[in-house]
C-alpha atoms as a PDB file:
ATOM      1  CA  UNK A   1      11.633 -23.745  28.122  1.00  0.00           C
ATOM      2  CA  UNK A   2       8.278 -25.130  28.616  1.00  0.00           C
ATOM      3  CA  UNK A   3       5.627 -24.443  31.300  1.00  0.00           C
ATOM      4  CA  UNK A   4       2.551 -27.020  31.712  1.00  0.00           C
ATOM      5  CA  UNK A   5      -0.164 -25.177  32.795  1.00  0.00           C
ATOM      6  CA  UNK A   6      -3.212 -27.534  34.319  1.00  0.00           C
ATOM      7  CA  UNK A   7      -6.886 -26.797  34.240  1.00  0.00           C
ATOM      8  CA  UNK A   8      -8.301 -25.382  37.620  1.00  0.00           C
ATOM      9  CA  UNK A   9      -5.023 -23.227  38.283  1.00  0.00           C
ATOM     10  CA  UNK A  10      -4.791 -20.165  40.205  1.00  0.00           C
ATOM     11  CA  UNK A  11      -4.189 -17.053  38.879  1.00  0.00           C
ATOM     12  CA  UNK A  12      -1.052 -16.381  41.826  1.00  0.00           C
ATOM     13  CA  UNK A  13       0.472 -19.426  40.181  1.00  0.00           C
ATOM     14  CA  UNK A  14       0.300 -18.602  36.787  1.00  0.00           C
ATOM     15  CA  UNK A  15       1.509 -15.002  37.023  1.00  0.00           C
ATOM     16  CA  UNK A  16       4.540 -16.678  38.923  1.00  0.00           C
ATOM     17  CA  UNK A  17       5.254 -18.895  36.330  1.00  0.00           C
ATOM     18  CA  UNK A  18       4.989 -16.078  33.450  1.00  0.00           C
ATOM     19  CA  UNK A  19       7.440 -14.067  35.395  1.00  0.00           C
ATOM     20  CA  UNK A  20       9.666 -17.153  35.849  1.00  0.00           C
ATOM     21  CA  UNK A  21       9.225 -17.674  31.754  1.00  0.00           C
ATOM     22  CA  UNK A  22       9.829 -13.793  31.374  1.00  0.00           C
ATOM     23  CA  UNK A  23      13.391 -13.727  32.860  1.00  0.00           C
ATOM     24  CA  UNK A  24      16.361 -12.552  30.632  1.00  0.00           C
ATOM     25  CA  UNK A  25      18.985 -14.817  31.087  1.00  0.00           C
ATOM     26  CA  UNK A  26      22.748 -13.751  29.196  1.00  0.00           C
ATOM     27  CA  UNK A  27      25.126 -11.191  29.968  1.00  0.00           C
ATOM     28  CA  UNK A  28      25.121  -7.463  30.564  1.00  0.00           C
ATOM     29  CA  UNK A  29      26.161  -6.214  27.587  1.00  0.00           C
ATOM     30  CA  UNK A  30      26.078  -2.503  28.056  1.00  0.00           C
ATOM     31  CA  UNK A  31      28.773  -2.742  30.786  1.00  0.00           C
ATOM     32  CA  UNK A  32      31.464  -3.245  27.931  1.00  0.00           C
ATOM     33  CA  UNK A  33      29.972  -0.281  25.845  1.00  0.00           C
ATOM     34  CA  UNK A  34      32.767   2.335  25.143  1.00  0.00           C
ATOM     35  CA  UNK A  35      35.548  -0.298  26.629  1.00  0.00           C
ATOM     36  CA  UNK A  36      37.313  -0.494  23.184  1.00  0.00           C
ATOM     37  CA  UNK A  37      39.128   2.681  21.991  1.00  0.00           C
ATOM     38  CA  UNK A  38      39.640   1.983  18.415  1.00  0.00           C
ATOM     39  CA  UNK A  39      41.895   3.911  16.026  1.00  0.00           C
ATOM     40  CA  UNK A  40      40.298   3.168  12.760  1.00  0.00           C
ATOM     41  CA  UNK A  41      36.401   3.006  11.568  1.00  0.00           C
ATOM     42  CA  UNK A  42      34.944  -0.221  12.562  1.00  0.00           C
ATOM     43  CA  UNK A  43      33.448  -0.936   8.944  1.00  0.00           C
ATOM     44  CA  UNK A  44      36.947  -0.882   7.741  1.00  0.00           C
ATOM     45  CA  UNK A  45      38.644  -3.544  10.301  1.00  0.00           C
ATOM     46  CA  UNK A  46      35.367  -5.856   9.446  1.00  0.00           C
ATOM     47  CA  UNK A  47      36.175  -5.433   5.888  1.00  0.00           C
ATOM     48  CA  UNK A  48      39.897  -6.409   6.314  1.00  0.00           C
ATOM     49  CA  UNK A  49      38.889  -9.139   8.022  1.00  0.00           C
ATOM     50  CA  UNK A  50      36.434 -10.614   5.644  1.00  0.00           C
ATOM     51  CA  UNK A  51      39.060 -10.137   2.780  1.00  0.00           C
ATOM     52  CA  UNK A  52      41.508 -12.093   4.651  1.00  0.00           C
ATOM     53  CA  UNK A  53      39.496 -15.476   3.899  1.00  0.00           C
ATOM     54  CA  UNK A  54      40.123 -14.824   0.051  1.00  0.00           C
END
């Protein structure tokens, strides 16, 4: 994203455009934490799966 800031602006405008610039766009994440109930160690499914490719 880019902001043009001109000479001579006031400072209501450019704290409005900071916090504009400052937004988080994306998705929630931590409304999925603890979702997934696994039944073996994560590091072990990742390495299965990595192996799989050989």
């Amino acid at each position: 994203m880019v902001t043009v800031i001109k000479k001579g602006s006031d400072k209501k405008l450019l704290s409005q455009l900071l916090k504009e610039a400052l937004k988080t766009k994306g998705v929630d994440t931590h409304k999925y934490c603890g979702v997934i109930s696994l039944k073996e160690d994560p590091l072990v499914i990742q390495k299965r799966m990595r192996d799989e490719w050989e």
